[in-house]
C-alpha atoms as a PDB file:
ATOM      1  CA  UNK A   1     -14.563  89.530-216.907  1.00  0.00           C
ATOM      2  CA  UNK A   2     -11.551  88.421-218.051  1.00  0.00           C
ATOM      3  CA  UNK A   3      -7.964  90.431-218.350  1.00  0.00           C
ATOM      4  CA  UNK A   4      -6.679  90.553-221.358  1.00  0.00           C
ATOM      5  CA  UNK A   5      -4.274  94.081-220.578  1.00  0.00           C
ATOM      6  CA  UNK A   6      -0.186  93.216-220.870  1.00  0.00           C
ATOM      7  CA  UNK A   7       1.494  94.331-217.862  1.00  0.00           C
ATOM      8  CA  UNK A   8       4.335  97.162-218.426  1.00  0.00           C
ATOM      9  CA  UNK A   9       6.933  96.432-215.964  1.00  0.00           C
ATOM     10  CA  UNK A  10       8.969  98.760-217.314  1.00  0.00           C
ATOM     11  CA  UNK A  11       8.200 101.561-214.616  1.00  0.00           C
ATOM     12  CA  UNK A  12       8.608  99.362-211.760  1.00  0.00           C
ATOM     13  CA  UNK A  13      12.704  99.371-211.810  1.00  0.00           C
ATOM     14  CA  UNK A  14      14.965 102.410-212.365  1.00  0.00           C
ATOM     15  CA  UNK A  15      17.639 101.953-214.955  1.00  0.00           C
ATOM     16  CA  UNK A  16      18.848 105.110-214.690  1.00  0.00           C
ATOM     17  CA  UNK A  17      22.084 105.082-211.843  1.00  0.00           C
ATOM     18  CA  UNK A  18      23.564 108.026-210.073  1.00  0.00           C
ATOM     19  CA  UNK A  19      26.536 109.265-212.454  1.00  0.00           C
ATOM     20  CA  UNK A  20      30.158 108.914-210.783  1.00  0.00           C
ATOM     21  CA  UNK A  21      31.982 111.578-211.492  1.00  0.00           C
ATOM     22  CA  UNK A  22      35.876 110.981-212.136  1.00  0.00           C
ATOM     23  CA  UNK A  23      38.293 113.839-211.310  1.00  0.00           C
ATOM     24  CA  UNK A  24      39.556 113.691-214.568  1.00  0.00           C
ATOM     25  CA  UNK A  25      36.890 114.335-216.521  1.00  0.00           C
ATOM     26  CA  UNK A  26      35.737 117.339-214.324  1.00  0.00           C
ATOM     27  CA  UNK A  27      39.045 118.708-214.446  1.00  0.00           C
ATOM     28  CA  UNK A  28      39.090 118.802-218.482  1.00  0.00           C
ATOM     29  CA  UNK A  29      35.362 119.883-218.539  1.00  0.00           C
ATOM     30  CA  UNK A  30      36.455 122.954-216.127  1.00  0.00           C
ATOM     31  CA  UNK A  31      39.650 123.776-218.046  1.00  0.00           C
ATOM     32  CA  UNK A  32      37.399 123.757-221.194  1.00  0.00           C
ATOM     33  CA  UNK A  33      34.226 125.750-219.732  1.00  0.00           C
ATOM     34  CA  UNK A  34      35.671 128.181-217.455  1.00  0.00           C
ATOM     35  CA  UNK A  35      37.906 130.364-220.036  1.00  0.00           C
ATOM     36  CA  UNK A  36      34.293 130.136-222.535  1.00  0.00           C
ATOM     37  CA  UNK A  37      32.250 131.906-219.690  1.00  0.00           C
ATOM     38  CA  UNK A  38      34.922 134.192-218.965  1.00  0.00           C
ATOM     39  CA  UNK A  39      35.088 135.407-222.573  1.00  0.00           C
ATOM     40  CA  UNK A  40      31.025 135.501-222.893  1.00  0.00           C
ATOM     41  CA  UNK A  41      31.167 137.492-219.399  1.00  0.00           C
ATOM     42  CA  UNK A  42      33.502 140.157-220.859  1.00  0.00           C
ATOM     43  CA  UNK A  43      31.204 140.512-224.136  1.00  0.00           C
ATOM     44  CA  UNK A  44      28.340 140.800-222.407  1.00  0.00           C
ATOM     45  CA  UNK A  45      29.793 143.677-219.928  1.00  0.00           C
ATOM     46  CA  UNK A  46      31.039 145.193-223.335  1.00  0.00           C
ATOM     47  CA  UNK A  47      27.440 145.711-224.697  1.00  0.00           C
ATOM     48  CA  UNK A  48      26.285 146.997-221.144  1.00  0.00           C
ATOM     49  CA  UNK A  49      24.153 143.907-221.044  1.00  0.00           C
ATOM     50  CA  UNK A  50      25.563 142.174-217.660  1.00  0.00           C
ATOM     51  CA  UNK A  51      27.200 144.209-214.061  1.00  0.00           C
END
């Protein structure tokens, strides 16, 4: 019986690598979140919907 079948290496080796996360970016995604959450917070305690 012979083999024939390709081999898929592909699984065999992560490419995918732990993200490093720079202070500067976090800062800027924080400043741009944070005041977006507040807001949706406050309209969602406005139609009763959230404590």
């Amino acid at each position: 019986m012979s083999r024939n079948r390709k081999l898929n290496r592909d699984h065999t080796q992560k490419t995918q690598r732990p993200m490093v996360e720079d202070a500067t970016i976090a800062n800027q995604l924080e400043a741009l979140v944070t005041p977006v959450i507040i807001s949706q917070e406050n309209y969602y305690r406005q139609l009763e919907l959230r404590d």
